[in-house]
C-alpha atoms as a PDB file:
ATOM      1  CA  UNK A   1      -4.731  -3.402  14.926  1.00  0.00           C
ATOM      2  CA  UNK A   2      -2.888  -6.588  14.976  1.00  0.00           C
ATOM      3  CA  UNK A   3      -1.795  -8.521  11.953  1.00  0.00           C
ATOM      4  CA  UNK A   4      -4.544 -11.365  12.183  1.00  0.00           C
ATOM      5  CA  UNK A   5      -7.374  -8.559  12.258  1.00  0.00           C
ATOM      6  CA  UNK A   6      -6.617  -7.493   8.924  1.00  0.00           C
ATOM      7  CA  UNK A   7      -5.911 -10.848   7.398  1.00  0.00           C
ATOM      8  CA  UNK A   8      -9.454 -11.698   8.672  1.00  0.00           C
ATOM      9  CA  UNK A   9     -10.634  -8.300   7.861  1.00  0.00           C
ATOM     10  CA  UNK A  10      -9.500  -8.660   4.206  1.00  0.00           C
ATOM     11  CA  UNK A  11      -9.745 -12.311   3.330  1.00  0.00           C
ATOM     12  CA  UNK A  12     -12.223 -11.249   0.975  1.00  0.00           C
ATOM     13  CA  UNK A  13     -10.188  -8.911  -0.792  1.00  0.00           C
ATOM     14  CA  UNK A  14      -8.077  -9.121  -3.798  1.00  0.00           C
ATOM     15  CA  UNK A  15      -6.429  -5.292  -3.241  1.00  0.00           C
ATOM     16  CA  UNK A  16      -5.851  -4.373  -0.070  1.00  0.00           C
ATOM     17  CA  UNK A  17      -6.141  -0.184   0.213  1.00  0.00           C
ATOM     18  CA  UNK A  18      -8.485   1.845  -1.412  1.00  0.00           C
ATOM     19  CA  UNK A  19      -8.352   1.007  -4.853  1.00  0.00           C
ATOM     20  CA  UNK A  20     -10.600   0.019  -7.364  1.00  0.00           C
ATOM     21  CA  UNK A  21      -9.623  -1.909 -10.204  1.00  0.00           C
ATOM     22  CA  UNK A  22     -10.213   0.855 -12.458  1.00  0.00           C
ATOM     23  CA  UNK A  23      -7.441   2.685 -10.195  1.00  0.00           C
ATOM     24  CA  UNK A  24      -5.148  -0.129 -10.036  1.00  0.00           C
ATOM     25  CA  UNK A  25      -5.261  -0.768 -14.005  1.00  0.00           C
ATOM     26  CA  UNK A  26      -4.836   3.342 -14.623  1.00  0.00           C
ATOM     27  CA  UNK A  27      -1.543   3.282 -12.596  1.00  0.00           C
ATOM     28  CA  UNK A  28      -0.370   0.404 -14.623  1.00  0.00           C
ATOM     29  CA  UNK A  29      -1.445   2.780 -17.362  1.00  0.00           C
ATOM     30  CA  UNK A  30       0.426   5.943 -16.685  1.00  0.00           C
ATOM     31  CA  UNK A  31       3.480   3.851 -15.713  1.00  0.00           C
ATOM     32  CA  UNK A  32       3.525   1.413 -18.879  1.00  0.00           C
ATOM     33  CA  UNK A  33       6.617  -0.603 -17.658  1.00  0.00           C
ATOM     34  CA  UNK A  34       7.929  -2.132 -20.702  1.00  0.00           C
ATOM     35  CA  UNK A  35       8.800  -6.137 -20.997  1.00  0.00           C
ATOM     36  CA  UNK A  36      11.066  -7.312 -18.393  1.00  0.00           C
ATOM     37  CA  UNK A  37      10.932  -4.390 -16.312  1.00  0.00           C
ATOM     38  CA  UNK A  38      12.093  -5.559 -12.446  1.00  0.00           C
ATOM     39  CA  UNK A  39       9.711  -4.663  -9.788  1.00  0.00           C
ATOM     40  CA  UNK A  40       9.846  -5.098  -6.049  1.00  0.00           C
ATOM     41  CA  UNK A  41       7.360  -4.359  -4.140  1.00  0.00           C
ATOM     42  CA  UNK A  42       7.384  -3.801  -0.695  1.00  0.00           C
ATOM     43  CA  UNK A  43       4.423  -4.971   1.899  1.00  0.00           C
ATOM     44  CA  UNK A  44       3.130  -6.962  -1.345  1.00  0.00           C
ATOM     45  CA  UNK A  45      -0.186  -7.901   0.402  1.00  0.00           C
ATOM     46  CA  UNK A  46      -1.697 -10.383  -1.948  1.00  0.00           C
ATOM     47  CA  UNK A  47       0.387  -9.341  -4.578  1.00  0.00           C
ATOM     48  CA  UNK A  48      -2.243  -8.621  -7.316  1.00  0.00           C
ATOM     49  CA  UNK A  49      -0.059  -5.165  -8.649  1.00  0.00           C
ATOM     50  CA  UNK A  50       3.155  -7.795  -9.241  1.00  0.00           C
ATOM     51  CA  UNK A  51       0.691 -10.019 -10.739  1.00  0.00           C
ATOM     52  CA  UNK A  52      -1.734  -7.928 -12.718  1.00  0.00           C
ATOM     53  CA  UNK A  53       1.049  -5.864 -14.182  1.00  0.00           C
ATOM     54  CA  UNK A  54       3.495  -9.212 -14.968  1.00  0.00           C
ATOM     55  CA  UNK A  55       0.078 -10.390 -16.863  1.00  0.00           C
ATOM     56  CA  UNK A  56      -0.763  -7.201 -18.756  1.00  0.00           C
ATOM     57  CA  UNK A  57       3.009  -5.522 -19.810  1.00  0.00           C
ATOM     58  CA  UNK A  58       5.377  -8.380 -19.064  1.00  0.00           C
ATOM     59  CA  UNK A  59       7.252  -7.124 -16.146  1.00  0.00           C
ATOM     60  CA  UNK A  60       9.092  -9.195 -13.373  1.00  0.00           C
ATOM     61  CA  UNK A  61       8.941  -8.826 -10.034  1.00  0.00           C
ATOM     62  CA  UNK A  62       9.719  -9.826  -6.409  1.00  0.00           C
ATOM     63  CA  UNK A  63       6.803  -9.114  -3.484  1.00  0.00           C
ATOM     64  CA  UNK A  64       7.845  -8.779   0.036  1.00  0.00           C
ATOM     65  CA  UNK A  65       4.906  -9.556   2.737  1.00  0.00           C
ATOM     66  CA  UNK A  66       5.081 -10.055   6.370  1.00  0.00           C
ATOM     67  CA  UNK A  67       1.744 -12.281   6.489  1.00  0.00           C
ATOM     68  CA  UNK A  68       2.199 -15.726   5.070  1.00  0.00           C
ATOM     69  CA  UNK A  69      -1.197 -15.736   4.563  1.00  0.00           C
ATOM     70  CA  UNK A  70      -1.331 -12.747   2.114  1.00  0.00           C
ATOM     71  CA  UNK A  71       1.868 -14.445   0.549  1.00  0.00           C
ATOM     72  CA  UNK A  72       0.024 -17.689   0.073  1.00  0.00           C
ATOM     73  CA  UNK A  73      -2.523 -15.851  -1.766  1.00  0.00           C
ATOM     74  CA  UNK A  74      -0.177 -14.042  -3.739  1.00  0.00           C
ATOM     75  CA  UNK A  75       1.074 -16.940  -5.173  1.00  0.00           C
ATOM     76  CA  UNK A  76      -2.275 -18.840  -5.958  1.00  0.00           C
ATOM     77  CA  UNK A  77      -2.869 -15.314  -7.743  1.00  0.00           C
ATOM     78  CA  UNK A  78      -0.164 -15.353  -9.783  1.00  0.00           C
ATOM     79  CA  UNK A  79      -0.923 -18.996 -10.548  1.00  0.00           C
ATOM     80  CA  UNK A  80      -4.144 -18.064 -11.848  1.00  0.00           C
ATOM     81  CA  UNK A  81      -3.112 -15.420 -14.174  1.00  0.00           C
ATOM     82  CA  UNK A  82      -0.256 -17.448 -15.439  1.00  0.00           C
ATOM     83  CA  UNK A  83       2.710 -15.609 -14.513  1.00  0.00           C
ATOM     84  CA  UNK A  84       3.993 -17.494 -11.928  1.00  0.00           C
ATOM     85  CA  UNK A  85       7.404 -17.787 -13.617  1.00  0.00           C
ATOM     86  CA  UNK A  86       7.807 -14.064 -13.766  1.00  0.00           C
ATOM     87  CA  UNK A  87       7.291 -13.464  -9.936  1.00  0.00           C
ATOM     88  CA  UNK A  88       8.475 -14.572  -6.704  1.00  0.00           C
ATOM     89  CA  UNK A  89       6.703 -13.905  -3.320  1.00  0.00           C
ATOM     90  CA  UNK A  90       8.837 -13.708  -0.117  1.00  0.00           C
ATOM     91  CA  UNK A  91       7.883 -14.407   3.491  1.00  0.00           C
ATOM     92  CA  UNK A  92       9.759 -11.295   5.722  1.00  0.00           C
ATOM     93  CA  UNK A  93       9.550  -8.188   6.938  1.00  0.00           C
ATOM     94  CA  UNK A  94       9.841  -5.655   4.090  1.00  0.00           C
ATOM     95  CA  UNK A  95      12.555  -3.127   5.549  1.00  0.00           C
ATOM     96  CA  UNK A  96      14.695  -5.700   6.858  1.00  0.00           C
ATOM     97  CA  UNK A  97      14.277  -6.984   2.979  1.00  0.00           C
ATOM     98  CA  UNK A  98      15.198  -3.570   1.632  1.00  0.00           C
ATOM     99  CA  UNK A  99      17.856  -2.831   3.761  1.00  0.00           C
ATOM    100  CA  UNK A 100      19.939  -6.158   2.728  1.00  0.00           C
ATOM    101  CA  UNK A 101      18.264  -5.790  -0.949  1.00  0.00           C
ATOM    102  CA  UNK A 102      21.241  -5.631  -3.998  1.00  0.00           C
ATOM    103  CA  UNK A 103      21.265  -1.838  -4.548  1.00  0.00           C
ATOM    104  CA  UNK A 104      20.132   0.004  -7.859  1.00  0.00           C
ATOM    105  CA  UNK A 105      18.439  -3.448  -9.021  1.00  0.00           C
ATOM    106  CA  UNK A 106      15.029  -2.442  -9.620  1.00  0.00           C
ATOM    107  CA  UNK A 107      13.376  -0.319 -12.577  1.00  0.00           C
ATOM    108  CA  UNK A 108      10.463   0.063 -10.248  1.00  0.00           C
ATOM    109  CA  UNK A 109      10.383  -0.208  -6.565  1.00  0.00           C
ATOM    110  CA  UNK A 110       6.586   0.562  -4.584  1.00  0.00           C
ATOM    111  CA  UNK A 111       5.320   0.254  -1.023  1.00  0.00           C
ATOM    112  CA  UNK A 112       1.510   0.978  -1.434  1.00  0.00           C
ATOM    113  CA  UNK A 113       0.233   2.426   1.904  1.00  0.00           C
ATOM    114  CA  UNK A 114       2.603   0.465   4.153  1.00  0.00           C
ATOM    115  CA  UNK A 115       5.060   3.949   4.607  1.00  0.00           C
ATOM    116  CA  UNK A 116       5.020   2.214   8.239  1.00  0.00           C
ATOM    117  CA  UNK A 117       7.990   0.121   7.609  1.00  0.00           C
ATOM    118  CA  UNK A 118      10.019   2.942   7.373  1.00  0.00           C
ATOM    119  CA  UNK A 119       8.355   5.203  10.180  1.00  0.00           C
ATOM    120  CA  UNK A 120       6.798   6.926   7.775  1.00  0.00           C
ATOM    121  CA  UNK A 121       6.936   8.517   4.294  1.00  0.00           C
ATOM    122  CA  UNK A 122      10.381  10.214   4.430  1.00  0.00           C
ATOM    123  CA  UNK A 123      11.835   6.461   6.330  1.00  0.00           C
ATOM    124  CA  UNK A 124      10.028   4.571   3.698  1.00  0.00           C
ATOM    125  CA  UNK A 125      11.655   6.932   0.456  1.00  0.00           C
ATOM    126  CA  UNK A 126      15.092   6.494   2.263  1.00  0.00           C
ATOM    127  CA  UNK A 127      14.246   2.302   2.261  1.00  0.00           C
ATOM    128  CA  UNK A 128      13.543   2.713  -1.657  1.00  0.00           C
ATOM    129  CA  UNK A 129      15.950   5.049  -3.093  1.00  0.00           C
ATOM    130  CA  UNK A 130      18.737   3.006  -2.983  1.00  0.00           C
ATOM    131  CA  UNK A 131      17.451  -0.125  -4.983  1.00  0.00           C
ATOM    132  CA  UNK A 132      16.356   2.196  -7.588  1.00  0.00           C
ATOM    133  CA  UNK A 133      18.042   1.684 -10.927  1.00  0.00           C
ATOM    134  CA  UNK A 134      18.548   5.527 -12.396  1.00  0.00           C
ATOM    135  CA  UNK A 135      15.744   7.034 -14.069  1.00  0.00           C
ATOM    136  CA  UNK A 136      13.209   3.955 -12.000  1.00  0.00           C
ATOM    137  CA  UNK A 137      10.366   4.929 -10.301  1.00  0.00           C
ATOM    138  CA  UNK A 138       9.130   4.828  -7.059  1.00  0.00           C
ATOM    139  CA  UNK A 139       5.428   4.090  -6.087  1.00  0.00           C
ATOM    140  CA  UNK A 140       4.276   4.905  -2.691  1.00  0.00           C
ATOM    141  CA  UNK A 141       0.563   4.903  -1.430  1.00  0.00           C
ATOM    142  CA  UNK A 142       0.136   7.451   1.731  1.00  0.00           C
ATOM    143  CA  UNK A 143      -2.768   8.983   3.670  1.00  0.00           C
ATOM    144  CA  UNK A 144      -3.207  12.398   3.986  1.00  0.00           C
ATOM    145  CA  UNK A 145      -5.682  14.739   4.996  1.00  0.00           C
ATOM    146  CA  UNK A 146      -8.422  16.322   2.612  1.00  0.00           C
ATOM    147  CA  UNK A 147      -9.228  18.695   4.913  1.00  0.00           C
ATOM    148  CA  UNK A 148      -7.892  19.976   8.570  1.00  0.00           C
ATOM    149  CA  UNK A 149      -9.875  17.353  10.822  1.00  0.00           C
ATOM    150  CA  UNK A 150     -10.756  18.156  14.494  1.00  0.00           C
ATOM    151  CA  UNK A 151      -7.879  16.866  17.334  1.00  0.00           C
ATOM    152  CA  UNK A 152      -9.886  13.515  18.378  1.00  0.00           C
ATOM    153  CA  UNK A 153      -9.973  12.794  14.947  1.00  0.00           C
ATOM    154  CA  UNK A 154      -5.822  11.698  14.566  1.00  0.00           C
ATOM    155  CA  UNK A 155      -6.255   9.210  17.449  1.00  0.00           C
ATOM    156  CA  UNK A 156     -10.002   7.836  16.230  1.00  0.00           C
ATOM    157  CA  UNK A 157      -7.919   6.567  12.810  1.00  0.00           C
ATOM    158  CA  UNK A 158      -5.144   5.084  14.806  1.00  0.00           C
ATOM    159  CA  UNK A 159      -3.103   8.025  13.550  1.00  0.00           C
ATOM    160  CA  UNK A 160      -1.080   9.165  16.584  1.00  0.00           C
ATOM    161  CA  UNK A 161       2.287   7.435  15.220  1.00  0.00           C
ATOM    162  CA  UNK A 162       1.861   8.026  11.638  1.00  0.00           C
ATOM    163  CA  UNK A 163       2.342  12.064  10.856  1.00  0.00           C
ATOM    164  CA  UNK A 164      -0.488  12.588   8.213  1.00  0.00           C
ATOM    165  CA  UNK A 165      -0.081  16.166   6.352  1.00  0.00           C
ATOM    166  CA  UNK A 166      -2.434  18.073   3.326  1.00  0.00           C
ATOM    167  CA  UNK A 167      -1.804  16.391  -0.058  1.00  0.00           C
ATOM    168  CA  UNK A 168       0.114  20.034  -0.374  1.00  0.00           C
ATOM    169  CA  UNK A 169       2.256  19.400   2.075  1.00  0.00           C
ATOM    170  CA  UNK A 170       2.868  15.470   0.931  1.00  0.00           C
ATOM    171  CA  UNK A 171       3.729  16.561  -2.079  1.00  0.00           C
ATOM    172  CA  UNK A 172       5.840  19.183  -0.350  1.00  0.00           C
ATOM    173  CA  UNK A 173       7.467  16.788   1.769  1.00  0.00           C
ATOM    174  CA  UNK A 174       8.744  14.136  -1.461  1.00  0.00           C
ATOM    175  CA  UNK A 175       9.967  17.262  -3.332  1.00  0.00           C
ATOM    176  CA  UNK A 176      12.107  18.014  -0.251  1.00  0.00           C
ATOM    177  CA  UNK A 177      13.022  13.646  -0.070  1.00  0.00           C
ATOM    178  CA  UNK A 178      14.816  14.808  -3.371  1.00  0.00           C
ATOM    179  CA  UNK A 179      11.883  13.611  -5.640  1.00  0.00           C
ATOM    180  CA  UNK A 180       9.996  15.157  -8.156  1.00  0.00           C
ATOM    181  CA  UNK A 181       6.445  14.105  -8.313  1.00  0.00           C
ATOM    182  CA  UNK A 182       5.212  12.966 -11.466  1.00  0.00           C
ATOM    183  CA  UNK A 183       1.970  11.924 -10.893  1.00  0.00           C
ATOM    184  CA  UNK A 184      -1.040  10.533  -8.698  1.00  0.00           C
ATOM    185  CA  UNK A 185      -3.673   8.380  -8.261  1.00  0.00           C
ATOM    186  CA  UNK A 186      -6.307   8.937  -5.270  1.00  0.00           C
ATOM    187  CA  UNK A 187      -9.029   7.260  -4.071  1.00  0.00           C
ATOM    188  CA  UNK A 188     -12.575   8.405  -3.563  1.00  0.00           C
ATOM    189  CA  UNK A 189     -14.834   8.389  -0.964  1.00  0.00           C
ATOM    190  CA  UNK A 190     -16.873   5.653  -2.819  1.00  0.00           C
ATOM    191  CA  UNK A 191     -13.513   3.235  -3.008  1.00  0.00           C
ATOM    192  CA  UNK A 192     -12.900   4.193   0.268  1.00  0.00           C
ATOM    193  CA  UNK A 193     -16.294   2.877   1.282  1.00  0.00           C
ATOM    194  CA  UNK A 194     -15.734  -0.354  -0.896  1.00  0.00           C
ATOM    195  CA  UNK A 195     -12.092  -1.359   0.592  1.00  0.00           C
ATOM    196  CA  UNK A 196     -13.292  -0.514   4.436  1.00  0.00           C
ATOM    197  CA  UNK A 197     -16.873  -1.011   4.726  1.00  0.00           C
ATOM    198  CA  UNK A 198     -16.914  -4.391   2.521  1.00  0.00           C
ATOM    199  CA  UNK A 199     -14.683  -5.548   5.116  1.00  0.00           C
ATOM    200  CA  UNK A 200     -16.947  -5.163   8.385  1.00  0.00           C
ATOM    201  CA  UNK A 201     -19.721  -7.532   6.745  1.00  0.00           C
ATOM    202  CA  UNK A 202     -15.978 -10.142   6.332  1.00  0.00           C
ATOM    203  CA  UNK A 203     -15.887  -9.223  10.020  1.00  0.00           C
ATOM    204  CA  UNK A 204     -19.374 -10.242  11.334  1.00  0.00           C
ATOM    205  CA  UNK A 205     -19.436 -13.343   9.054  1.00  0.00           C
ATOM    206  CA  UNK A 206     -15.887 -14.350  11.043  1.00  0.00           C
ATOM    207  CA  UNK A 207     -17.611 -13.341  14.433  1.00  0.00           C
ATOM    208  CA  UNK A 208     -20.868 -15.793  13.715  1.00  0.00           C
ATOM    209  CA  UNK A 209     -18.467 -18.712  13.005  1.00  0.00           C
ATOM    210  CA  UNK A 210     -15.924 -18.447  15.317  1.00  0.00           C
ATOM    211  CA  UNK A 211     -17.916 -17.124  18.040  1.00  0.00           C
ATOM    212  CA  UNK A 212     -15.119 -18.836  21.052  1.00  0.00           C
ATOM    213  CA  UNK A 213     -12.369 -17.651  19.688  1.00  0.00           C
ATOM    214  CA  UNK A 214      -9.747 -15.978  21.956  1.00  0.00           C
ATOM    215  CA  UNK A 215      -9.502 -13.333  19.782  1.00  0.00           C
ATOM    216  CA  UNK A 216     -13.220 -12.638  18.988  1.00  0.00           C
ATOM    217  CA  UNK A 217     -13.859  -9.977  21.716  1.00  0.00           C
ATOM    218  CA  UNK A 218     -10.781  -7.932  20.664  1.00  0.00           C
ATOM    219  CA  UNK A 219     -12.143  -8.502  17.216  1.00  0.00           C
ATOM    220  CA  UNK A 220     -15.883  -7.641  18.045  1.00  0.00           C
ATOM    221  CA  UNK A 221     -14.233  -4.336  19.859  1.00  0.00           C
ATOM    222  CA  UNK A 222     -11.713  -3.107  16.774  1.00  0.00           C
ATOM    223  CA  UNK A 223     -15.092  -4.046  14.161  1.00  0.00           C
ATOM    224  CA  UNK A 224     -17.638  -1.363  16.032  1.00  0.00           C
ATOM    225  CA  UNK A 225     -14.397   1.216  16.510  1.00  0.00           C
ATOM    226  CA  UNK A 226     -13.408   1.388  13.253  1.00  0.00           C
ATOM    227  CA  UNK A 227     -16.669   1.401  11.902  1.00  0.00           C
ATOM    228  CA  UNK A 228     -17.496   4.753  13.937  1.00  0.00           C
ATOM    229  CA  UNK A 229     -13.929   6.015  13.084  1.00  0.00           C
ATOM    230  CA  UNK A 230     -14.488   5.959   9.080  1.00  0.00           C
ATOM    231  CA  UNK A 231     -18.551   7.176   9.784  1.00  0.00           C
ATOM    232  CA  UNK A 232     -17.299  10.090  11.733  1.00  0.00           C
ATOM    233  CA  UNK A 233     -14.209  11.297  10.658  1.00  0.00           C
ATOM    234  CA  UNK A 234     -12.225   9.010   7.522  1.00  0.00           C
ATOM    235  CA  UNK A 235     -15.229   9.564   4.495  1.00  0.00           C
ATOM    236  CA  UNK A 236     -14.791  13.393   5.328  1.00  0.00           C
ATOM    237  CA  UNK A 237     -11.157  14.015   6.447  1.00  0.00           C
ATOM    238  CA  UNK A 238      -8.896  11.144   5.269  1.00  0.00           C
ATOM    239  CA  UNK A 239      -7.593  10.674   1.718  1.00  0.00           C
ATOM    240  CA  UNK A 240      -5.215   8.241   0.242  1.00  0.00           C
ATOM    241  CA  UNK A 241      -3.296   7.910  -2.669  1.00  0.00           C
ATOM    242  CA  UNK A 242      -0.891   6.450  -4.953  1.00  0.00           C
ATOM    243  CA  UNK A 243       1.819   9.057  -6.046  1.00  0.00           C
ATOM    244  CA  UNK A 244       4.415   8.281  -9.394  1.00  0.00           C
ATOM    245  CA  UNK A 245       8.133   9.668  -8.068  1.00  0.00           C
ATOM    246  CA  UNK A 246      11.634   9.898  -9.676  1.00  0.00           C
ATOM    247  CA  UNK A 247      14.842  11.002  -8.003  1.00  0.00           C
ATOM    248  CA  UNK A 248      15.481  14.818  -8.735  1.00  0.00           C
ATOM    249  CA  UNK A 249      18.190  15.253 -10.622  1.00  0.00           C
ATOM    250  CA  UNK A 250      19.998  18.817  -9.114  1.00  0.00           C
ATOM    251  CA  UNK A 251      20.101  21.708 -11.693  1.00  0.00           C
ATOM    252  CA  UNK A 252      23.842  23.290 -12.398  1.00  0.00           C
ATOM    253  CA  UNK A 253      24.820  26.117 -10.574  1.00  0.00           C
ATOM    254  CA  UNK A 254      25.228  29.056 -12.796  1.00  0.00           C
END
């Protein structure tokens, strides 16, 4: 889906994946980054982890978004919590960002469910590691499946270019990235149902008003398919996730 269906899509929303605020405040919870902790995060959206967590513990951060119009929102966000001086939001595409990023500069670096930057989860890790200060952390949100869904399922979710594994074998897969997974944070069916279907009454308020757009049929189209896709298969089969990583540090040899 392009990038103007989602800003449309999620105009409404203040997080964009599947996370309540309950979610998004435990995470800051489990991670507790102390005063003056640098964060960048990658594929920011509207920035309201930079600017919830620069409000509540003090931390500093950078967000890197692709849409200037989640960017613009970013900042009015971090104007209206008051933290404005402790963030900065960049315009650009987040792995050309990483890639010419000052290495090991960051006590914290996350992309929450945007592992597309880097073709995936084990591109994405490889983006991350080396701005990673030692002992940071890394955040990453990823999909994965609860359960083994039927064939037409991977192409219904507009999964065909993103590998999506068990949560076993996600887990399996940072551990053999060179990470050891310290903890998690997944969404539910219900948040599911809040982040995606909250959006499709967004989508047929935009569709009444802007009825001539050029881009209303493809619109109208994407709406009623991804509507069926999360009725039929994504409540049931899809599950998503923010997971807490560290670098692994390799044991002696005896």
């Amino acid at each position: 889906m392009s990038l103007r269906f989602h800003e449309i899509a999620e105009s409404r929303h203040r997080i964009l994946n599947p996370f309540t605020d309950d979610k998004l405040d435990l995470l800051g919870e489990l991670c507790q980054p102390p005063p003056g902790t640098r964060h960048l995060d990658l594929a920011c959206g509207k920035g309201e982890l930079l600017s919830r967590w620069a409000a509540t513990y003090g931390s500093h951060g950078t967000g890197v978004d692709i849409s200037e119009v989640f960017i613009a929102a970013a900042r009015t966000r971090a104007t209206e919590l008051n933290v404005t001086d402790a963030l900065t939001f960049i315009t650009a595409d987040a792995a050309t960002y990483a890639k010419q990023a000052e290495p090991s500069s960051y006590d914290i670096v996350s992309c929450i469910g945007a592992t597309w930057i880097g073709g995936g989860l084990s591109g994405t890790l490889d983006l991350m590691r080396p701005l990673l200060r030692p002992n940071g952390l890394i955040l990453v949100g990823e999909v994965f499946w609860n359960s083994a869904p039927p064939p037409e399922a991977t192409t219904a979710l507009g999964l065909d270019d993103h590998p999506c594994l068990s949560l076993a074998q996600t887990a399996a897969s940072m551990d053999e990235a060179g990470f050891d997974l310290l903890d998690m944070v997944l969404a539910s069916p219900d948040s599911w149902d809040r982040y995606t279907a909250s959006q499709w009454w967004t989508l047929s308020d935009w569709l009444r008003d802007n009825p001539h757009d050029p881009d209303a049929p493809a619109i109208r189209d994407a709406l009623r398919q991804w509507r069926t896709s999360h009725l039929e298969y994504g409540r049931q089969y899809l599950g998503w996730g923010v997971f807490i990583l560290r670098p692994a540090i390799p044991l002696p040899t005896p």
